[in-house]
N, C-alpha and C. Protein backbone atom coordinates (compact mmCIF):
# COMPACT_ATOMS: atom_id res chain seq x y z
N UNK A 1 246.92 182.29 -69.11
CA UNK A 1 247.90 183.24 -69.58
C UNK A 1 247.29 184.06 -70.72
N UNK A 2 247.68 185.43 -70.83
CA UNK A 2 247.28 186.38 -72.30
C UNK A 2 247.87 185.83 -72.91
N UNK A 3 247.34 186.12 -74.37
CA UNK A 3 247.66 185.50 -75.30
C UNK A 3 248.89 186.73 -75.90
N UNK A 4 248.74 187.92 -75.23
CA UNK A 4 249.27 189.38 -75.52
C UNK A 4 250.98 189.65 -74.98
N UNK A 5 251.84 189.51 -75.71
CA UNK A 5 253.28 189.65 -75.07
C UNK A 5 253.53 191.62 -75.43
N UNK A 6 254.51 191.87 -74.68
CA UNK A 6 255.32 192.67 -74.71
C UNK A 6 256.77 192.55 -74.71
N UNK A 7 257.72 192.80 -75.72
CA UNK A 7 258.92 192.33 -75.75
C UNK A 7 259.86 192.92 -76.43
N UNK A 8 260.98 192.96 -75.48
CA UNK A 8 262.14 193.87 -76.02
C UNK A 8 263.10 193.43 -76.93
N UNK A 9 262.63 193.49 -78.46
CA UNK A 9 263.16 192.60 -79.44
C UNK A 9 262.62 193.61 -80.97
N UNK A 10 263.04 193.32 -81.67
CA UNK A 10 262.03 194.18 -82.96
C UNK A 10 261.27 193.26 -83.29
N UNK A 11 260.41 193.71 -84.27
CA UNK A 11 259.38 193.38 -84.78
C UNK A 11 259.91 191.90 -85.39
N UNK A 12 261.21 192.13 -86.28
CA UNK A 12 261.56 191.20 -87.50
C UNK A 12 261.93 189.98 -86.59
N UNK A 13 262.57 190.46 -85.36
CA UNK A 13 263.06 189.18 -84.64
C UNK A 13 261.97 188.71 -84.12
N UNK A 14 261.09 189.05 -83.43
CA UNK A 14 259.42 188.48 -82.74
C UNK A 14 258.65 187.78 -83.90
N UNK A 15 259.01 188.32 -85.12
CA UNK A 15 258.06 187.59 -86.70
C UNK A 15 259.13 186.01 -86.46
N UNK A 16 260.13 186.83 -86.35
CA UNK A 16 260.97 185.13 -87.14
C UNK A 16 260.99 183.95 -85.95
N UNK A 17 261.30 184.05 -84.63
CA UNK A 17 260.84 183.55 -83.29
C UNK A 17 259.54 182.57 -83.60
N UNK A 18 258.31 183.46 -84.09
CA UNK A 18 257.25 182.95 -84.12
C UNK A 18 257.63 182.04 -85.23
N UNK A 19 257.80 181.94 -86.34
CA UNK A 19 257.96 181.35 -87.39
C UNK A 19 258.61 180.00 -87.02
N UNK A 20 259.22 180.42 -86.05
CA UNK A 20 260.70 179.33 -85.84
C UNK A 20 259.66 178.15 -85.40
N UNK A 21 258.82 178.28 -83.72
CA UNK A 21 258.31 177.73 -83.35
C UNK A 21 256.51 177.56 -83.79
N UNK A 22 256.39 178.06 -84.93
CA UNK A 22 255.52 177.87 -85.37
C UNK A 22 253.68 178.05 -84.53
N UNK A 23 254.54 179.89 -84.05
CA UNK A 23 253.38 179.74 -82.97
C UNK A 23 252.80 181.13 -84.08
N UNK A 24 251.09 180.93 -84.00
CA UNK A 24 250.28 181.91 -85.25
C UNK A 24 250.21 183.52 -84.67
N UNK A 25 250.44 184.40 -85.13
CA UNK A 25 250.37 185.87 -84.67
C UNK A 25 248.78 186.17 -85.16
N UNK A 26 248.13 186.92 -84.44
CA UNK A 26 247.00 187.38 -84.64
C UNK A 26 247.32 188.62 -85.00
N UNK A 27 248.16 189.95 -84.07
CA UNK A 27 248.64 191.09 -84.01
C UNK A 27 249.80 191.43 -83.71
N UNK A 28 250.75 192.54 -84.41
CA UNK A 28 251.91 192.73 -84.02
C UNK A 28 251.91 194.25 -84.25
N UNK A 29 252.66 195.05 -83.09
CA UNK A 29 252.90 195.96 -83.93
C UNK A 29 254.33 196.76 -83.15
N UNK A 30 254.82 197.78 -83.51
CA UNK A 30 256.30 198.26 -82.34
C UNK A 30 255.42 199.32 -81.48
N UNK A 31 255.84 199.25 -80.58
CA UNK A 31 255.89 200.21 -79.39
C UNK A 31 256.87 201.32 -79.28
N UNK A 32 256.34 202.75 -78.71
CA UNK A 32 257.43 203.54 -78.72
C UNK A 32 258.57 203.08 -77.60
N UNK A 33 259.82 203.35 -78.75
CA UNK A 33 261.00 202.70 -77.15
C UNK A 33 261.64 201.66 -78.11
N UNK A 34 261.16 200.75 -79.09
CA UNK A 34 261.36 200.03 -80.22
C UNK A 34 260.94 198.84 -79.65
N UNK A 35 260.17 198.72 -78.50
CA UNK A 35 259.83 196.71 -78.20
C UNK A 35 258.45 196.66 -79.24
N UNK A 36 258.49 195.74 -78.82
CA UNK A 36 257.46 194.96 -80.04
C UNK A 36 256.37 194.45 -78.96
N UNK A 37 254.66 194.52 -79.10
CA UNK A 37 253.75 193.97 -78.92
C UNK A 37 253.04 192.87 -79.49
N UNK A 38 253.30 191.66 -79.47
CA UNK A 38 252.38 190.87 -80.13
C UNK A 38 251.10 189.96 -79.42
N UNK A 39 250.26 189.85 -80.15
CA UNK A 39 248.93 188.50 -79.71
C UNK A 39 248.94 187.31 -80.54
N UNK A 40 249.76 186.75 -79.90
CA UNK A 40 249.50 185.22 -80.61
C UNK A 40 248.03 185.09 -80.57
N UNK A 41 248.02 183.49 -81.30
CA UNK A 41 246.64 182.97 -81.79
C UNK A 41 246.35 182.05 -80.68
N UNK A 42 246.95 182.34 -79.97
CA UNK A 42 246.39 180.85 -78.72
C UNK A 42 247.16 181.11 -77.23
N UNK A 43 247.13 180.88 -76.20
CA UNK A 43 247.77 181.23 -74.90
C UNK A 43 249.30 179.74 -74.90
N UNK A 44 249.00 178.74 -75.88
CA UNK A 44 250.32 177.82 -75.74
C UNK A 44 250.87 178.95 -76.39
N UNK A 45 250.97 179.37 -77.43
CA UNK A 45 251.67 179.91 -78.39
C UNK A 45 252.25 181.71 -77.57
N UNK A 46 251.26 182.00 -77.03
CA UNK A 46 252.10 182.49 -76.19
C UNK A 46 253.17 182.57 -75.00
N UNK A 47 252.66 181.09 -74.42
CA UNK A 47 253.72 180.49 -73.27
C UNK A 47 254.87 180.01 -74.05
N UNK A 48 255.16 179.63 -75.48
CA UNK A 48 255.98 179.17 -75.90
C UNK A 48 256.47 180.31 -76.33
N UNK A 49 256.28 181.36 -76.64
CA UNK A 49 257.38 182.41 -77.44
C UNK A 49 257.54 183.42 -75.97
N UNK A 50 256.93 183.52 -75.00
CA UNK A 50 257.38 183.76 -73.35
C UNK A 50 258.57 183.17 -72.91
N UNK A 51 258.46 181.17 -73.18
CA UNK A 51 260.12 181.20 -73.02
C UNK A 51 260.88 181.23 -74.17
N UNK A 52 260.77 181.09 -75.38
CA UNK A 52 262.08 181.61 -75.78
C UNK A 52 262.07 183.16 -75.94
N UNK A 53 261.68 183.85 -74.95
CA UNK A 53 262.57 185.57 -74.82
C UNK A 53 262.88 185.84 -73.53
N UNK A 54 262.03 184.54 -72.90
CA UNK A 54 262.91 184.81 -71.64
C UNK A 54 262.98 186.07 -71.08
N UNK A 55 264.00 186.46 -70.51
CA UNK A 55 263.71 187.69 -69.87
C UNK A 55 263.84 189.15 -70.64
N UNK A 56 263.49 188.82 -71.68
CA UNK A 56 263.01 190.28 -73.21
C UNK A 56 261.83 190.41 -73.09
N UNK A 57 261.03 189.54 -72.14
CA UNK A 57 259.37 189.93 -71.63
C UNK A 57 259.38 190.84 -70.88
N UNK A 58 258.70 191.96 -71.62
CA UNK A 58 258.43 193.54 -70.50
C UNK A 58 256.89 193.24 -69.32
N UNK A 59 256.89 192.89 -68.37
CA UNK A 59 255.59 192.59 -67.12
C UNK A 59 255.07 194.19 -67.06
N UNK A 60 255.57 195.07 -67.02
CA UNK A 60 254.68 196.13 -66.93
C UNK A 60 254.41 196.49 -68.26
N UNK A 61 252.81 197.38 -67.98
CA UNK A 61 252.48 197.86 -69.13
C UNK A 61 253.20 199.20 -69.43
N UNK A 62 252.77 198.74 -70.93
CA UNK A 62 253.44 200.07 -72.08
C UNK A 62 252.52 200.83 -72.71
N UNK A 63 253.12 202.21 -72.93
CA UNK A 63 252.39 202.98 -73.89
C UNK A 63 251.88 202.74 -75.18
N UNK A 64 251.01 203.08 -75.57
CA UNK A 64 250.79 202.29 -76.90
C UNK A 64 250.71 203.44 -77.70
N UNK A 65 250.19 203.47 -79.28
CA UNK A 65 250.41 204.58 -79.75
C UNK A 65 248.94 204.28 -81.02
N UNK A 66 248.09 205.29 -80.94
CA UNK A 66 246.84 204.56 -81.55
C UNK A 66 246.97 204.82 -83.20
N UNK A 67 246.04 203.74 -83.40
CA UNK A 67 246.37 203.49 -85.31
C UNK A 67 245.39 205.01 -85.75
N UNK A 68 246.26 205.26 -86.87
CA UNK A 68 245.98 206.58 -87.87
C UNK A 68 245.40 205.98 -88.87
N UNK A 69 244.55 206.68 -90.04
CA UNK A 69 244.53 206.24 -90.89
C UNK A 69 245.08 206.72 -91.69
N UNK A 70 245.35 206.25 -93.14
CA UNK A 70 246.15 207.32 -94.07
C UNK A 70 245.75 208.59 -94.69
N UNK A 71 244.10 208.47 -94.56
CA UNK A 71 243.31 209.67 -95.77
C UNK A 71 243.29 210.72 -94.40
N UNK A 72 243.17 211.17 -93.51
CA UNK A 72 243.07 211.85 -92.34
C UNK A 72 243.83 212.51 -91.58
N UNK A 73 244.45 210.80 -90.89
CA UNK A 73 245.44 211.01 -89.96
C UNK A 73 244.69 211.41 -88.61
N UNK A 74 243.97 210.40 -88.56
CA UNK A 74 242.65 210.57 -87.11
C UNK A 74 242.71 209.20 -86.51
N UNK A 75 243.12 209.52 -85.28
CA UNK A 75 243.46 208.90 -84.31
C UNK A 75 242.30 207.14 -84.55
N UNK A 76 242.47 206.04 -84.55
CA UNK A 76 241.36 205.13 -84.31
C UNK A 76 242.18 204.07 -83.53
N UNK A 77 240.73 203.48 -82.41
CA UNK A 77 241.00 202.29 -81.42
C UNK A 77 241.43 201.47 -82.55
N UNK A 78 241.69 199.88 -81.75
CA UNK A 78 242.14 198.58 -82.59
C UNK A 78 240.65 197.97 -82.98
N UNK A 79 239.50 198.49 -81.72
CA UNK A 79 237.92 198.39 -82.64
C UNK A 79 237.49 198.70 -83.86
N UNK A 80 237.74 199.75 -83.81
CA UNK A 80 237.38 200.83 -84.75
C UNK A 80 238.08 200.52 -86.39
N UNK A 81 239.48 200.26 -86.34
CA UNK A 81 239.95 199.68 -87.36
C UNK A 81 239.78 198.72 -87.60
N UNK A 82 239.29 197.58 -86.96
CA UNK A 82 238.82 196.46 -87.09
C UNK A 82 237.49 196.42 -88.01
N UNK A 83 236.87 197.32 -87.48
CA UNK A 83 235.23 197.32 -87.99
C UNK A 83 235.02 198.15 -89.09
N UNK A 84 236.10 198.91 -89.71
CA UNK A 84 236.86 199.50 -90.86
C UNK A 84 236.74 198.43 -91.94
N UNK A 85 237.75 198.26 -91.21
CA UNK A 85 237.96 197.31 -92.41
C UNK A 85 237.20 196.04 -92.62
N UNK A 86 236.10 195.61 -92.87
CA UNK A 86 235.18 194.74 -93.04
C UNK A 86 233.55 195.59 -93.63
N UNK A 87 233.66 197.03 -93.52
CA UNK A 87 232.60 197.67 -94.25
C UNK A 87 233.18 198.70 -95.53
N UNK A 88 234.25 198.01 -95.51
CA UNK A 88 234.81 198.88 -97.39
C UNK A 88 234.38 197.98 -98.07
N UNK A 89 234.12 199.08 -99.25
CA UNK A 89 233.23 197.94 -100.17
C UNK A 89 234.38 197.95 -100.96
């Protein structure tokens, strides 16, 4: 299983879910439409927050919307910000 959900819930309710069952978020962020994308830290942790939303799991894919930065406002992958942020001094 991905470790990657899609889910029709907000952000605050998918944070607290996780919290509840104590499953680790790697990534979260909202989707246009207001569902929420997250990557748990492990594929249990995703089978466990799969069933409790039950059928608030979106199976098709979604649009995503790519990260900006603030000094710019130029489009960057989830690479790219990744590898950002580990060469600021």
């Amino acid at each position: 299983m991905s470790r990657a959900l899609n889910i029709d819930a907000p952000v605050d309710l998918v944070r607290a879910t996780c919290a509840k069952h104590e499953a680790g978020i790697s990534s979260i962020e909202t989707l246009p439409g207001g569902a929420t994308r997250v990557v748990l830290m492990s594929a249990d942790g995703a089978a466990l927050i799969a069933r409790a939303f039950k059928a608030n799991v979106i199976a098709t894919p979604l649009a995503r919307t790519p990260l900006t930065t603030k000094s710019r406002g130029v489009p960057l992958t989830q690479d790219q910000a990744r590898a950002s942020a580990f060469t600021r001094s």
